[in-house]
C-alpha atoms as a PDB file:
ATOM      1  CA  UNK A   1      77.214 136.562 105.977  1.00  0.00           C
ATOM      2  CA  UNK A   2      79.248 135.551 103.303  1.00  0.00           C
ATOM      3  CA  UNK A   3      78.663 132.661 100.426  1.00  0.00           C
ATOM      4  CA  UNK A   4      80.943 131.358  98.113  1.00  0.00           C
ATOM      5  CA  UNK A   5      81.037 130.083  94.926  1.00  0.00           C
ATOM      6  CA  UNK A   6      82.587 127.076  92.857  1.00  0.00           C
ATOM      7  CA  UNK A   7      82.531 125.439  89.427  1.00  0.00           C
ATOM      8  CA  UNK A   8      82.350 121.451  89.427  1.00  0.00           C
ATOM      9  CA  UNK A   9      84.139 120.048  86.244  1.00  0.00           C
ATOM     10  CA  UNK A  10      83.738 116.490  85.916  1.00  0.00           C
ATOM     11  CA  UNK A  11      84.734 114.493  82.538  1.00  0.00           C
ATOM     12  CA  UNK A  12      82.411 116.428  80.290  1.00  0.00           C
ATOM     13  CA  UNK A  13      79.905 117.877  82.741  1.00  0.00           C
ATOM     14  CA  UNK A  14      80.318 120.831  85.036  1.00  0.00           C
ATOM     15  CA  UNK A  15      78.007 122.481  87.608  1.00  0.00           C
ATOM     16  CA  UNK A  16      77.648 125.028  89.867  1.00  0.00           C
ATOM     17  CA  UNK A  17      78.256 124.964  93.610  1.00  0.00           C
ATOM     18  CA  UNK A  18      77.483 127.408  96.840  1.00  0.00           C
ATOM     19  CA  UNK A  19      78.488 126.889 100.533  1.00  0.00           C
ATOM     20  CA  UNK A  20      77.543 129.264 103.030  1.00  0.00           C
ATOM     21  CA  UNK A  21      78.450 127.683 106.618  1.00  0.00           C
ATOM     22  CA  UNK A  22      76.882 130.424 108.451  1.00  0.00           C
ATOM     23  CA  UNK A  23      73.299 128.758 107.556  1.00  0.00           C
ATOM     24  CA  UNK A  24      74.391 125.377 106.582  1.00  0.00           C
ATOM     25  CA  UNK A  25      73.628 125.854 103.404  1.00  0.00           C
ATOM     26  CA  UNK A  26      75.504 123.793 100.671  1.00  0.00           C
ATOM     27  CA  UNK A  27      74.089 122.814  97.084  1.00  0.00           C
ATOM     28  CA  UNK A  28      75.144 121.723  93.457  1.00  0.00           C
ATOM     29  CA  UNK A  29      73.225 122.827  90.189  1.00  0.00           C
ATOM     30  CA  UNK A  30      74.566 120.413  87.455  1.00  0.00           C
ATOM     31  CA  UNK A  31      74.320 121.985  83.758  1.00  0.00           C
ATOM     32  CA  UNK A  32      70.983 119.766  83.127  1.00  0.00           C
ATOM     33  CA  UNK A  33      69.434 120.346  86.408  1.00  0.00           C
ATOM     34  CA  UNK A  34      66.630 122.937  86.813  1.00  0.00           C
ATOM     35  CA  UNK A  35      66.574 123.030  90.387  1.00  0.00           C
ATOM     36  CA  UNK A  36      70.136 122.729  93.009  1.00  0.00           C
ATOM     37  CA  UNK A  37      70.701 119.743  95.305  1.00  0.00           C
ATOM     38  CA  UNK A  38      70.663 120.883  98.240  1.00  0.00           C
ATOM     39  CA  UNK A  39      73.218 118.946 100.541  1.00  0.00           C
ATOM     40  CA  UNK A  40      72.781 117.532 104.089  1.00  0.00           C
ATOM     41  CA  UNK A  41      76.062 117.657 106.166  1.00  0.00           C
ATOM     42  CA  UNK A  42      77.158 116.707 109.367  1.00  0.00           C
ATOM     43  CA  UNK A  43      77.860 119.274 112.559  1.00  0.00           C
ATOM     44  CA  UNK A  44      81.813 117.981 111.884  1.00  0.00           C
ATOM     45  CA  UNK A  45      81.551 118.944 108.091  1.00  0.00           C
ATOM     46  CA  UNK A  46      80.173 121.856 108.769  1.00  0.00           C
ATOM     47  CA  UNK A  47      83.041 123.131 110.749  1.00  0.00           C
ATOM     48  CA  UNK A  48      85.330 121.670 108.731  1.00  0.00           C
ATOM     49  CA  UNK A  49      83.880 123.956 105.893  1.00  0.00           C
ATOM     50  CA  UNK A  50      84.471 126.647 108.068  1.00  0.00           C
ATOM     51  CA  UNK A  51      88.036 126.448 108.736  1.00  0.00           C
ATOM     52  CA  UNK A  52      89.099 126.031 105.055  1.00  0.00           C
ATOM     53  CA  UNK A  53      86.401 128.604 103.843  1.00  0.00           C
ATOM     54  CA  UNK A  54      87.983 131.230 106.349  1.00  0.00           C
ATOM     55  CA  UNK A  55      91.143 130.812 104.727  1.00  0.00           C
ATOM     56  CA  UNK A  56      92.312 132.072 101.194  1.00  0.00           C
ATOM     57  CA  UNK A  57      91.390 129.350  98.588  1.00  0.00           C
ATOM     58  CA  UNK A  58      93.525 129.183  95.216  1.00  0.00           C
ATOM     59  CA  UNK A  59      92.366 130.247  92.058  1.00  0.00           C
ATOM     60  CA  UNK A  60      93.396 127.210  90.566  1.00  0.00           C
ATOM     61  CA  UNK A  61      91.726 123.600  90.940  1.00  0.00           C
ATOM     62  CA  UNK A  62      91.777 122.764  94.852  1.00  0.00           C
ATOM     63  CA  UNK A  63      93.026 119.851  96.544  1.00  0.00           C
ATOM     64  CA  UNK A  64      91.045 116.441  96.430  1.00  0.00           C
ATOM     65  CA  UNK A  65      92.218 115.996  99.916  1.00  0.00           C
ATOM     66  CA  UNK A  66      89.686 119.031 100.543  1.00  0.00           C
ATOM     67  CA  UNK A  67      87.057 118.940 102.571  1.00  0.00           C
ATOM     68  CA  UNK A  68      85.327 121.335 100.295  1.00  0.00           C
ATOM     69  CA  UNK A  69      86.038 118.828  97.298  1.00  0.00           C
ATOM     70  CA  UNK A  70      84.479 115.939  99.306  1.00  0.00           C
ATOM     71  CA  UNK A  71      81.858 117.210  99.675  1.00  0.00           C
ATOM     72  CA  UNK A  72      81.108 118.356  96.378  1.00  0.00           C
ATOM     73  CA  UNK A  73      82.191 115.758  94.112  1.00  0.00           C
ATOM     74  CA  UNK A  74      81.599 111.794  95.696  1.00  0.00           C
ATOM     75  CA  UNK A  75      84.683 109.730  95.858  1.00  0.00           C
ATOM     76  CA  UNK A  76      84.744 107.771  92.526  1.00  0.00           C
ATOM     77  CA  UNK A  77      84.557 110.930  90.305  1.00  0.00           C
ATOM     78  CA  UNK A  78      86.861 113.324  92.378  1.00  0.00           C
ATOM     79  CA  UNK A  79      90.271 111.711  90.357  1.00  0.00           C
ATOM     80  CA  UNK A  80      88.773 112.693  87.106  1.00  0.00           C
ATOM     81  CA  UNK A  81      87.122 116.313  88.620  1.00  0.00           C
ATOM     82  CA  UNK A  82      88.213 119.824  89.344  1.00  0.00           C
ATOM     83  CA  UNK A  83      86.417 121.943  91.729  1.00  0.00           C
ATOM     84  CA  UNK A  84      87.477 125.756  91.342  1.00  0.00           C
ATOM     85  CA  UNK A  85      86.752 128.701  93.729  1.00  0.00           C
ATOM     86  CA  UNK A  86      85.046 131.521  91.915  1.00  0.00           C
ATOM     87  CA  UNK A  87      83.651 133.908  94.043  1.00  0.00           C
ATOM     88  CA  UNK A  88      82.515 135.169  97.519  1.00  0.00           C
ATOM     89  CA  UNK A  89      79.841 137.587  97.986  1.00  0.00           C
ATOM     90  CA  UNK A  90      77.683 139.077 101.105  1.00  0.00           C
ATOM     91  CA  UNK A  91      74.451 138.705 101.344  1.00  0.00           C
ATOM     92  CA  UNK A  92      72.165 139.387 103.316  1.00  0.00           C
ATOM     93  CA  UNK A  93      70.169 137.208 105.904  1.00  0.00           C
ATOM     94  CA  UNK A  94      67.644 139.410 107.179  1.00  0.00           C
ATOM     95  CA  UNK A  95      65.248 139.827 103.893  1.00  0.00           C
ATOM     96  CA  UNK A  96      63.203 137.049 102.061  1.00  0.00           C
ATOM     97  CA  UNK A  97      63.661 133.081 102.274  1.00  0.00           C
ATOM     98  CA  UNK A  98      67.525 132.922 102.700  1.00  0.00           C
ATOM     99  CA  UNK A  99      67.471 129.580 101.196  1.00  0.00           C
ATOM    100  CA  UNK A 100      65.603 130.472  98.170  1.00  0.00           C
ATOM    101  CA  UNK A 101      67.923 133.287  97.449  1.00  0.00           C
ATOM    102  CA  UNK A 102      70.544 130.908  97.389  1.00  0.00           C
ATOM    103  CA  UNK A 103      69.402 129.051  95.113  1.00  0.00           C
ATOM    104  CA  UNK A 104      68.540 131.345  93.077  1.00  0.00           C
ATOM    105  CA  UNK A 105      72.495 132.441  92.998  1.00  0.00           C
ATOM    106  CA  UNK A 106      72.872 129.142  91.344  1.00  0.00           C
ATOM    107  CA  UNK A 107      70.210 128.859  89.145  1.00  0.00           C
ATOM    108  CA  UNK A 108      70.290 132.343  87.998  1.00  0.00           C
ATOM    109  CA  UNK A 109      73.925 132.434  86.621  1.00  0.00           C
ATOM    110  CA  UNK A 110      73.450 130.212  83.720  1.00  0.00           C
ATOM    111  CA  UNK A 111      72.164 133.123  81.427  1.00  0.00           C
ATOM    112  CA  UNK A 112      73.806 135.478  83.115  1.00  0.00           C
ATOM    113  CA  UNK A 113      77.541 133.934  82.647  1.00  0.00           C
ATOM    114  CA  UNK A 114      76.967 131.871  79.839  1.00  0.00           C
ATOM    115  CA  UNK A 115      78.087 135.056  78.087  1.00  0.00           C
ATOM    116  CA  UNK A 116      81.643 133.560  79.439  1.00  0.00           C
ATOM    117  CA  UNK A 117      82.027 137.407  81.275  1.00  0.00           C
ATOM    118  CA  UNK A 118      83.298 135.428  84.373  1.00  0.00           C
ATOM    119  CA  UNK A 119      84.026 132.021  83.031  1.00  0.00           C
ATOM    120  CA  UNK A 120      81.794 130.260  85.331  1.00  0.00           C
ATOM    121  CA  UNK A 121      79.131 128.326  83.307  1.00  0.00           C
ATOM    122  CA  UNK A 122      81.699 127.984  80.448  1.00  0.00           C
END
């Protein structure tokens, strides 16, 4: 199983995103937040996410016209925003509350890469 990882910029905010279709599991951590959002999708999102997740993203801002994008930034902001893929990583669904673990990917980073090692917080 397999989650990935963006970075939300938007005007002078940014936050932290993870998708992992396999467990419909989508949620935002905004730089002030303590706790993610999780997101509730639709069966057709969800397998939207799928197709563009199982293809190679850019490592430069992606598309508006994303489904990834739409769903992470709402419609007003996403002219002004710029979603960027950092990361996917394994992990693995048979130990522990899944969810919990990850959110805990998203609220754990912001010591952890505020050292600007990956650029992700930053």
């Amino acid at each position: 199983m397999t989650v990935h990882l963006f970075r939300i910029d938007v005007a002078s905010s940014r936050a932290l995103a993870a998708i992992c279709p396999q467990v419909r599991y989508a949620a935002i951590l905004a730089s002030r937040q303590r706790r993610p959002t999780r997101l509730q999708l639709s069966s057709e999102t969800w397998l939207a996410l799928g197709r563009e997740l199982s293809e190679p993203l850019p490592a430069s801002a992606l598309p508006a016209d994303q489904v990834i994008v739409q769903v992470l930034v709402d419609r007003e902001s996403r002219a002004s925003s710029r979603v960027r893929y950092v990361v996917a990583m394994p992990i693995d669904a048979s130990t522990g509350d899944l969810q919990a673990r990850l959110d805990a990917l998203l609220v754990g980073p912001r010591s952890f890469f505020s050292g600007g090692r990956l650029g992700w917080w930053q």
